[in-house]
C-alpha atoms as a PDB file:
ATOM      1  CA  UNK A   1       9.210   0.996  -7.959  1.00  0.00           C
ATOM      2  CA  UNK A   2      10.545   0.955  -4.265  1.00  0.00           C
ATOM      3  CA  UNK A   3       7.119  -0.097  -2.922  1.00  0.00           C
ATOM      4  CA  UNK A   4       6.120  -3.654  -2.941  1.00  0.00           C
ATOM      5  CA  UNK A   5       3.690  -6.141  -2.152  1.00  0.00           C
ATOM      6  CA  UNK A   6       3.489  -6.237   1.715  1.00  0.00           C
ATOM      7  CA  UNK A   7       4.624  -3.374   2.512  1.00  0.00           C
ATOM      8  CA  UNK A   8       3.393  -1.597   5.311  1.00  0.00           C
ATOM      9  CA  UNK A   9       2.941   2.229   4.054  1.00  0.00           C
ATOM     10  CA  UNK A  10       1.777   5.978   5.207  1.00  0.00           C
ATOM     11  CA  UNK A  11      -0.599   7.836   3.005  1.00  0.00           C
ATOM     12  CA  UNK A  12       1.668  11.542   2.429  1.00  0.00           C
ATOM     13  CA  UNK A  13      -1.144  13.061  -0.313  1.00  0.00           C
ATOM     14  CA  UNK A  14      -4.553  13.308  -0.758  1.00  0.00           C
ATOM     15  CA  UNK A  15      -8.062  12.955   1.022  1.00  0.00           C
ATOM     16  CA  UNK A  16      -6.465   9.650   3.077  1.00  0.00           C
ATOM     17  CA  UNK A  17      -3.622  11.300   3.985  1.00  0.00           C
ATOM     18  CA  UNK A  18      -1.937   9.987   7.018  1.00  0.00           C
ATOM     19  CA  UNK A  19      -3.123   6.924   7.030  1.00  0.00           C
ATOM     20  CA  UNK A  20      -1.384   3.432   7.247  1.00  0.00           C
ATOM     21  CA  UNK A  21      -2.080   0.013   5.633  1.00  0.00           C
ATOM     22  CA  UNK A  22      -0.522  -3.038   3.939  1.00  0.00           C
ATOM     23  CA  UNK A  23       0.133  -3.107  -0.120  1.00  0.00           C
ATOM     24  CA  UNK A  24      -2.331  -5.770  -0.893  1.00  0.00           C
ATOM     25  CA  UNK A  25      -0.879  -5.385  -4.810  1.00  0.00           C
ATOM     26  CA  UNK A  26       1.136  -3.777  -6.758  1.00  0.00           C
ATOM     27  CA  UNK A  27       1.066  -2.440 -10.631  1.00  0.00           C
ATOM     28  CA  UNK A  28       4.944  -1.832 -11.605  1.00  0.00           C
ATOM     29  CA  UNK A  29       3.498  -1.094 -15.212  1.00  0.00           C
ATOM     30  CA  UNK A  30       1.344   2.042 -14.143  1.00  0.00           C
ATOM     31  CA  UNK A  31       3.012   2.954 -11.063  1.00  0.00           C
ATOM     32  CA  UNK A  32       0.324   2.060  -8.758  1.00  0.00           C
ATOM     33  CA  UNK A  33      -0.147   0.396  -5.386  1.00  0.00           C
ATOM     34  CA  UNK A  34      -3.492  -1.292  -3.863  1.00  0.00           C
ATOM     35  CA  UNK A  35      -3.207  -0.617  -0.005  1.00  0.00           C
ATOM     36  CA  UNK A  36      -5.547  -1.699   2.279  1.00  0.00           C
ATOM     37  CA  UNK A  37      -8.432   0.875   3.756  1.00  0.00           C
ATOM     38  CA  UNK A  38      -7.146   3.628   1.560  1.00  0.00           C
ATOM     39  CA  UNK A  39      -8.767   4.777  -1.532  1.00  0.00           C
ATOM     40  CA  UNK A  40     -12.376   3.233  -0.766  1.00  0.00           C
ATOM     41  CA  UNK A  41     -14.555   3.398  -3.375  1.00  0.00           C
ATOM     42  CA  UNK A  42     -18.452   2.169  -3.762  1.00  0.00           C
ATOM     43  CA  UNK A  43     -19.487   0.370  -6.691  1.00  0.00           C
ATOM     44  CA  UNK A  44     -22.831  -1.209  -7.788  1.00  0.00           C
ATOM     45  CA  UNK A  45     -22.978  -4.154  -9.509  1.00  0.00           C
ATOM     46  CA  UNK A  46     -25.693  -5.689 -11.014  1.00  0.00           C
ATOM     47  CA  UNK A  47     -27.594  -9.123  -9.927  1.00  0.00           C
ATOM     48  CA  UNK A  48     -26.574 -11.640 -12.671  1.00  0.00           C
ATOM     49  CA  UNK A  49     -27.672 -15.278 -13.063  1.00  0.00           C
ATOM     50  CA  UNK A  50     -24.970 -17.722 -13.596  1.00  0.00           C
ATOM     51  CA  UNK A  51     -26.005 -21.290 -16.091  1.00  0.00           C
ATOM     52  CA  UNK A  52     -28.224 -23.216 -13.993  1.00  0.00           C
ATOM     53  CA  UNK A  53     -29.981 -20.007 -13.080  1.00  0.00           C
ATOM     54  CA  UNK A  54     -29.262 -19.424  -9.558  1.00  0.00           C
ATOM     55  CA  UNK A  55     -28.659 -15.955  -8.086  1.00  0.00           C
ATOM     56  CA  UNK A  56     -25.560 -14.079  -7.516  1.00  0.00           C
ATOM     57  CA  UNK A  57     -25.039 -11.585  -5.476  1.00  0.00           C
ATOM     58  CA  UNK A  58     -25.008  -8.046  -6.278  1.00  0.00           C
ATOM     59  CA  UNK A  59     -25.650  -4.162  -4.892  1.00  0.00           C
ATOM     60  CA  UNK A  60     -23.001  -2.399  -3.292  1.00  0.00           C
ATOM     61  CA  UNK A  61     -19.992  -3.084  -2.691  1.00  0.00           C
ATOM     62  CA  UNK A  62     -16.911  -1.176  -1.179  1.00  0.00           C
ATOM     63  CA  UNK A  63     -13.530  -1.857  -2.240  1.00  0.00           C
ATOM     64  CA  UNK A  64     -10.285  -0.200  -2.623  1.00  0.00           C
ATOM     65  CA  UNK A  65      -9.086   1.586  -5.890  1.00  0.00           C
ATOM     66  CA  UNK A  66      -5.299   1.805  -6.637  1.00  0.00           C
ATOM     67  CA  UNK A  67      -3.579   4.720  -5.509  1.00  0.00           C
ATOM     68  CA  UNK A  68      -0.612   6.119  -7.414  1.00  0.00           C
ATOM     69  CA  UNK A  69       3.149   5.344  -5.663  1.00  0.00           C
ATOM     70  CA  UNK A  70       4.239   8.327  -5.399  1.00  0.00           C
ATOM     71  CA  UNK A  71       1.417   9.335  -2.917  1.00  0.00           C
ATOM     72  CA  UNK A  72       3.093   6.489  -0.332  1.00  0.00           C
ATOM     73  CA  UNK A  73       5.684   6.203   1.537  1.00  0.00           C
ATOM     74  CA  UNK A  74       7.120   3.042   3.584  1.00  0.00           C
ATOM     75  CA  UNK A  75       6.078   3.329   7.256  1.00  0.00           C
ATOM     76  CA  UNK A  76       8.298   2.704   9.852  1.00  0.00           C
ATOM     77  CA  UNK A  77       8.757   2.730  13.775  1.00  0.00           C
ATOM     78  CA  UNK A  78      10.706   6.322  14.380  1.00  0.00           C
ATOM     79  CA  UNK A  79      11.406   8.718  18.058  1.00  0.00           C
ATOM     80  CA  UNK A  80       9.545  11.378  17.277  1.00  0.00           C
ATOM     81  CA  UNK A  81       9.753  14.403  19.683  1.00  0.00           C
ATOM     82  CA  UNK A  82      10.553  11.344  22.241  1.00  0.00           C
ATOM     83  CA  UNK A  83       7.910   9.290  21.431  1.00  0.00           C
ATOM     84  CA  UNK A  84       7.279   6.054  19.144  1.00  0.00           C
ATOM     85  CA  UNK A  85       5.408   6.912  15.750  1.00  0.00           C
ATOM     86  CA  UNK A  86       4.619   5.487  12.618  1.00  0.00           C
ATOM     87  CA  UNK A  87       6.073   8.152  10.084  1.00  0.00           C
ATOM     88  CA  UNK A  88       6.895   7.720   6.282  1.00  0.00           C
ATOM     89  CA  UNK A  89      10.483   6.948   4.737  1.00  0.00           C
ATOM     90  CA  UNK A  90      12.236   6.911   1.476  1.00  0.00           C
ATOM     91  CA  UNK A  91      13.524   3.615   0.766  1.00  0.00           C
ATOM     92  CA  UNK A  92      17.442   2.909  -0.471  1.00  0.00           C
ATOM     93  CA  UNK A  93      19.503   0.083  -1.773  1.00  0.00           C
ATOM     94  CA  UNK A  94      22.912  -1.417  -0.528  1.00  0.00           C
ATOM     95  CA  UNK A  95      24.633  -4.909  -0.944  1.00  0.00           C
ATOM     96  CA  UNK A  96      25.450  -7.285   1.822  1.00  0.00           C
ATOM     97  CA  UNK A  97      28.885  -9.110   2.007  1.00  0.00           C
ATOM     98  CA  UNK A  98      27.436 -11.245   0.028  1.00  0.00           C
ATOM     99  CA  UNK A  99      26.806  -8.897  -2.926  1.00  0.00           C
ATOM    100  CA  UNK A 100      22.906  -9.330  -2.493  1.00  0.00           C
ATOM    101  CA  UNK A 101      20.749  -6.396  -3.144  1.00  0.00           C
ATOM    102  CA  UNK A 102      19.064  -5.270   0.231  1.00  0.00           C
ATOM    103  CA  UNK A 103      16.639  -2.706   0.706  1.00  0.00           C
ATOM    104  CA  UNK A 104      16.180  -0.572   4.022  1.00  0.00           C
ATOM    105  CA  UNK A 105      14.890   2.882   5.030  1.00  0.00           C
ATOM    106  CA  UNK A 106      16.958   6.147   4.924  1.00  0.00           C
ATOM    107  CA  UNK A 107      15.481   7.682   7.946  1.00  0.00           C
ATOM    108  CA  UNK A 108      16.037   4.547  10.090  1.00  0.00           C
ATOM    109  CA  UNK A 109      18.752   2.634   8.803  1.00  0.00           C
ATOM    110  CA  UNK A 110      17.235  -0.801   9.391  1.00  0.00           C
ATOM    111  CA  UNK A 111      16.857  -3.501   6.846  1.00  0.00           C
ATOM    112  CA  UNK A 112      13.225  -4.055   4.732  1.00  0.00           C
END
């Protein structure tokens, strides 16, 4: 998985397409990413009382639901018809002179 945890990323399919947020985690074992503001979802949960019978909160609550990685991109600053934009890139591997594994982006050329 090129994607990883703090990553900022682009949205390229779906209802949330186009938009941009920060990998809050990700899920190498099913290919998915948690970014943040994408994928909101509501869920109602229950009012439960813990042991010494106090309250805890419940209703509804919105939260993000894991979006598969191949609906994200890595965002980076690009000239776009002369302007700056955000726009999505596919991410590549090369080795330094030290033989360390670096990432950066293919459209850009600049380190990760």
């Amino acid at each position: 998985m090129r994607v990883k945890k703090g990553d900022k990323v682009v949205v390229i399919a779906g209802p949330d397409k186009g938009l941009v947020g920060k990998v809050i985690t990700a899920f190498p074992k099913d290919q998915k990413v948690l970014v943040e503001g994408v994928n909101r979802i509501t869920k109602h949960e229950k009012v439960n009382r813990d042991r010494r019978g106090t309250l805890e909160s419940g209703g509804i609550i919105h939260k993000e639901a894991p979006i598969h990685v191949s609906n994200v991109q890595l965002a980076v600053e690009a000239d776009v018809d002369g302007e700056t934009k955000t726009v999505g890139t596919k991410v590549g591997y090369r080795f330094d002179d030290d033989g360390n594994k670096i990432r950066y982006a293919k459209r850009t050329g600049e380190e990760i």
